[in-house]
Protein backbone atom coordinates (compact mmCIF):
# COMPACT_ATOMS: atom_id res chain seq x y z
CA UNK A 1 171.51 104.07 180.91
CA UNK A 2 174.34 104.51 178.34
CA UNK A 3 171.69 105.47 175.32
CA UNK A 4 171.19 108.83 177.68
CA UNK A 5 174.56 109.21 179.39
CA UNK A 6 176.44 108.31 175.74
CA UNK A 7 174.25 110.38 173.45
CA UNK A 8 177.45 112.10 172.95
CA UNK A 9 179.66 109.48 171.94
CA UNK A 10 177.37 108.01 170.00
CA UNK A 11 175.92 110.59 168.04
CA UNK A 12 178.97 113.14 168.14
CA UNK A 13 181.46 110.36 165.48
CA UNK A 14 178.08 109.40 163.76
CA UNK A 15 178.25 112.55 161.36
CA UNK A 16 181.68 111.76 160.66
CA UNK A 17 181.36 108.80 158.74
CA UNK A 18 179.43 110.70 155.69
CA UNK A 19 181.73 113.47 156.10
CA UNK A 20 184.30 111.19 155.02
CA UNK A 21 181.87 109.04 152.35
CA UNK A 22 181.12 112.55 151.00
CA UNK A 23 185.66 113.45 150.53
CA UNK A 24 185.37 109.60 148.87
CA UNK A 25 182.79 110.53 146.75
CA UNK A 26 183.76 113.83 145.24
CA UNK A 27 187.58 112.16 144.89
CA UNK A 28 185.68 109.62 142.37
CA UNK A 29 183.14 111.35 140.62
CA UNK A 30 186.27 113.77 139.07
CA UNK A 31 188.46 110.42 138.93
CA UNK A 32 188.68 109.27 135.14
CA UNK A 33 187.04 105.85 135.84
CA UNK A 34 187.05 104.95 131.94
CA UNK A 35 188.50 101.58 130.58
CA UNK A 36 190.89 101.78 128.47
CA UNK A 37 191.77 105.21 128.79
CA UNK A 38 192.75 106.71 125.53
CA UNK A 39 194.63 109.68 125.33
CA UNK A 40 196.64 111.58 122.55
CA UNK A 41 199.74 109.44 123.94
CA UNK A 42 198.12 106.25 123.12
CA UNK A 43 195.87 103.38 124.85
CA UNK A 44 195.75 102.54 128.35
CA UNK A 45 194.25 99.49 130.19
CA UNK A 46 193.33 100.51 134.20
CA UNK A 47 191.18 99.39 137.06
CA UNK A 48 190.12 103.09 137.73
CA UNK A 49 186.72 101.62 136.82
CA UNK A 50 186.65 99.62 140.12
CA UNK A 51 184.23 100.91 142.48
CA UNK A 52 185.74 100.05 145.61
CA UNK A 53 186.31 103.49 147.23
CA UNK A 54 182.53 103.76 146.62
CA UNK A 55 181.28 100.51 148.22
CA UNK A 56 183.54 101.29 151.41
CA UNK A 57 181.79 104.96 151.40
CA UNK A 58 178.50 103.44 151.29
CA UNK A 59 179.13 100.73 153.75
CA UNK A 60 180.68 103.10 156.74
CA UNK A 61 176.77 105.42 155.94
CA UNK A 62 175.27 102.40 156.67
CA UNK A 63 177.12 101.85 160.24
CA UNK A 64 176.22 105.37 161.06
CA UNK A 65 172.70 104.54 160.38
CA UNK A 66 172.35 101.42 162.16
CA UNK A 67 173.77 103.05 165.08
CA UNK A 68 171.61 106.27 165.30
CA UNK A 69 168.63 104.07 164.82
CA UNK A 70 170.08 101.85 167.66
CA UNK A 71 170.60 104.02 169.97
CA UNK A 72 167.20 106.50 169.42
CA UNK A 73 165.41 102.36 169.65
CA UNK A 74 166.60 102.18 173.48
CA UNK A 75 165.23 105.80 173.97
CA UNK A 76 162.08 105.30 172.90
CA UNK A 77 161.76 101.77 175.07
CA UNK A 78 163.21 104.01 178.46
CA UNK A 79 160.30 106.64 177.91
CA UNK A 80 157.28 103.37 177.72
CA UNK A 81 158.74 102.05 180.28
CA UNK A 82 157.52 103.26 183.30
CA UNK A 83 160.27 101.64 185.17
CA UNK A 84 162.60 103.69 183.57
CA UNK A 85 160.94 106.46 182.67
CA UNK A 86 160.74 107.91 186.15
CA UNK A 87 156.71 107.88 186.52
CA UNK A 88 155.69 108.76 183.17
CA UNK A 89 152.62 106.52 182.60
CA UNK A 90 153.10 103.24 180.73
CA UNK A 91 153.46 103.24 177.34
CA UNK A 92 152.76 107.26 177.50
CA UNK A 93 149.16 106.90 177.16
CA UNK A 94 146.77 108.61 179.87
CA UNK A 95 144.58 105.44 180.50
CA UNK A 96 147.30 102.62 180.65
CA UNK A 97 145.45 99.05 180.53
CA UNK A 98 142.91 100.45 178.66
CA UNK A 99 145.02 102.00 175.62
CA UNK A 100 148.12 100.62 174.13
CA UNK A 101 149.36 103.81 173.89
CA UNK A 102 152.65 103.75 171.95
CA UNK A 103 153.11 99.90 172.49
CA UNK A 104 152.94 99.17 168.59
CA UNK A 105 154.99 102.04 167.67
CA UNK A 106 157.94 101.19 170.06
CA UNK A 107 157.53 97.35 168.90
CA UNK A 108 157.92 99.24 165.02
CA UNK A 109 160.76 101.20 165.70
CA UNK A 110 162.50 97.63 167.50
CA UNK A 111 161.58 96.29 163.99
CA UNK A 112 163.18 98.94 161.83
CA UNK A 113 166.01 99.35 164.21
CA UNK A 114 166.83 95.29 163.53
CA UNK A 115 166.66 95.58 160.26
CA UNK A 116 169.03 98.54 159.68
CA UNK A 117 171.25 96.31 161.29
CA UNK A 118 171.39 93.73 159.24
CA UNK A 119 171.12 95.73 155.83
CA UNK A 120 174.21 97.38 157.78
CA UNK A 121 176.35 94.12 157.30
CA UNK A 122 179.37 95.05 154.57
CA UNK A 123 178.40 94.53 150.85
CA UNK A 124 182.59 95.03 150.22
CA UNK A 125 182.97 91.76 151.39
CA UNK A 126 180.40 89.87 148.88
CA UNK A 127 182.39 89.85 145.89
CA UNK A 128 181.46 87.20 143.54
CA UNK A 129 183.26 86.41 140.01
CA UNK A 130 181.54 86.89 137.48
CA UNK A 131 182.28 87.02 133.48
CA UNK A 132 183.85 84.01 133.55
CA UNK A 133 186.51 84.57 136.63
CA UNK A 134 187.46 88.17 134.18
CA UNK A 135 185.91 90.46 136.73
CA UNK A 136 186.50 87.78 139.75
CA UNK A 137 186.28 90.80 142.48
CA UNK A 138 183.71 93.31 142.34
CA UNK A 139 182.67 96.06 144.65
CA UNK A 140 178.75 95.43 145.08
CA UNK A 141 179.09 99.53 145.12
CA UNK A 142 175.89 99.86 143.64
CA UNK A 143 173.88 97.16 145.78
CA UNK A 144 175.14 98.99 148.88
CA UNK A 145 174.21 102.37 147.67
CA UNK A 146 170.94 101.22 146.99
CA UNK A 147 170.35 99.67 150.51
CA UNK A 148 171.09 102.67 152.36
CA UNK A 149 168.08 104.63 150.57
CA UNK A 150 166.06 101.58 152.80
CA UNK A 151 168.11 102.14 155.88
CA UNK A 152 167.41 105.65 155.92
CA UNK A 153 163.64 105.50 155.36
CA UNK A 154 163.53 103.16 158.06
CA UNK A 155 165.82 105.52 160.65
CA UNK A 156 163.50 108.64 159.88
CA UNK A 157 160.42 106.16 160.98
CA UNK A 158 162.77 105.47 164.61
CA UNK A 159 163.39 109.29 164.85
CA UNK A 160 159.74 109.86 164.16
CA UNK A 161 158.20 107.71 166.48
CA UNK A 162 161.07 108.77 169.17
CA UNK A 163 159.96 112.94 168.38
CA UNK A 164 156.24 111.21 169.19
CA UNK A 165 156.70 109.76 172.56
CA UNK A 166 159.48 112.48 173.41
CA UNK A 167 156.86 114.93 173.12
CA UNK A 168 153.92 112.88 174.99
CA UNK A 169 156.45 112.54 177.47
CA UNK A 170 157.45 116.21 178.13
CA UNK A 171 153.14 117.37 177.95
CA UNK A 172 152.70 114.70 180.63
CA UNK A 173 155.25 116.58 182.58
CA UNK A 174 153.30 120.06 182.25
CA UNK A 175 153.65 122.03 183.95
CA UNK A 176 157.25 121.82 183.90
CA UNK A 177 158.58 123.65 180.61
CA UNK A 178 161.80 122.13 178.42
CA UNK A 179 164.11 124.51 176.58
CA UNK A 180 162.51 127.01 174.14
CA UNK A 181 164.13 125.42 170.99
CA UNK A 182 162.58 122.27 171.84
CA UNK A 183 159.42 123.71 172.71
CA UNK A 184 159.87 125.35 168.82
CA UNK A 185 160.22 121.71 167.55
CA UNK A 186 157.14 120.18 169.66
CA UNK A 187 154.98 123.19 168.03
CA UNK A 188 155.92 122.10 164.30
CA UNK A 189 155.10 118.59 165.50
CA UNK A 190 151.52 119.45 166.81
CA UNK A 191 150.50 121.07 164.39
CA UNK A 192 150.38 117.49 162.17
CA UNK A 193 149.76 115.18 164.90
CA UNK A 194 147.62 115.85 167.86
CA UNK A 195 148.43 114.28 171.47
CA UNK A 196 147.32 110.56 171.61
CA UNK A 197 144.88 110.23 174.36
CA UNK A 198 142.76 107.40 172.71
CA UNK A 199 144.27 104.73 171.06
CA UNK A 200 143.87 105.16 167.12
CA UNK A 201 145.56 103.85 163.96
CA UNK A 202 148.99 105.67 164.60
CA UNK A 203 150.30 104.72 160.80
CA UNK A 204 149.66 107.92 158.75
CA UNK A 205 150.79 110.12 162.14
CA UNK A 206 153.81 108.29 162.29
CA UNK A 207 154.44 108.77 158.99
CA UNK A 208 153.80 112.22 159.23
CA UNK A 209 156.46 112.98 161.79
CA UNK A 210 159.15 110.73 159.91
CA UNK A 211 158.58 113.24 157.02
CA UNK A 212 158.91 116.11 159.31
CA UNK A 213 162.24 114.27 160.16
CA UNK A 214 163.41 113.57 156.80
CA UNK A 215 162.75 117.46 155.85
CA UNK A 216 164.32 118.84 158.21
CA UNK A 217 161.32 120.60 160.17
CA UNK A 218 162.21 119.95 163.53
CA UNK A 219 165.80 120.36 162.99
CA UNK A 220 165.05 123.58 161.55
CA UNK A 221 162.37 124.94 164.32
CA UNK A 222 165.14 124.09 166.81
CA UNK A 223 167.71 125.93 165.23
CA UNK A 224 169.54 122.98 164.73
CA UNK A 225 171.90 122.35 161.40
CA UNK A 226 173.04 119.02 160.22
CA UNK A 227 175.02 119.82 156.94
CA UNK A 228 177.48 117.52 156.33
């Protein structure tokens, strides 16, 4: 499927887009954005204030979101799957028909991933006048800032859930061994959650391994760096 054969292509531009948001950014917050500007010289009416540059920044975040949440969604559905999966047991639980296994938490991360999709639609585009027809195009810079703070929250939940059947997946596979880095990242993540061999409430593990996600952890005991 492309969401394995495309990781690449997918994930290799995604960085790029707050790469460039971040160059946007820095250009703005040393732009003089008063209005008027007043100077020794005199008084001078702009549009400097305009936060365009800043709603475009926060709009092309929010594509690379949406997509890296997209494309970890179909990864986690391939390893339930056991059509797809190449054997692994349904829904990576040990007893399938008696557990759910990771059912729910594949249906949540389908949830999330629709969502980030639609918070992902432009806010650039819904100007509105306002002050009678005076400011009659705005940026919405500050509502689409504000949604991506959402849309990440909800893409460390996908990653989290994907680290928790990737590494259900790989244990069922013992005694086959995957790289050492990854083996580093699958320690850090057992020592919070355990393996699910029962079905239990899964809400405060998967929360646990979106944290570890959103700090860093695994990144970090794989040796991997994601500066921008």
């Amino acid at each position: 499927p492309y969401s394995i054969r495309c990781q690449p292509q997918v994930l290799g531009p995604a960085p790029d887009l707050p790469r460039f948001a971040a160059t946007t950014l820095e250009t703005e917050a040393n732009a003089v954005t008063d209005n008027p500007l007043v100077t020794a010289a005199g008084i001078l009416s702009g549009g400097n204030f305009h936060a365009e540059p800043v709603a475009f920044a926060a709009d092309i975040v929010a594509l690379a979101l949406a997509e890296i949440g997209a494309i970890a969604q179909r990864r986690v559905a391939l390893m339930v799957d056991p059509t797809l999966s190449h054997d692994l047991p349904p829904f990576l639980t040990p007893v399938p028909g008696l557990n759910s296994g990771y059912m729910i938490a594949e249906v949540t991360t389908a949830a999330l991933m629709s969502e980030n999709k639609h918070l992902a639609t432009p806010c650039s585009t819904d100007s509105t006048p306002t002050s009678a027809n005076q400011e009659d195009h705005v940026s919405m810079a500050a509502h689409g800032a504000r949604r991506l703070l959402r849309m990440n929250a909800n893409l460390s939940v996908i990653l989290g859930v994907e680290a928790l059947c990737a590494t259900q997946g790989i244990e069922f596979r013992a005694p086959l061994a995957t790289a050492p880095r990854l083996r580093a990242a699958i320690t850090v993540l057992r020592a919070r959650v355990p393996a699910l061999a029962n079905d239990r409430y899964l809400a405060p593990e998967i929360q646990i391994a979106a944290e570890l996600v959103r700090g860093d952890d695994l990144a970090a005991a794989a040796q991997l760096d994601f500066a921008l």
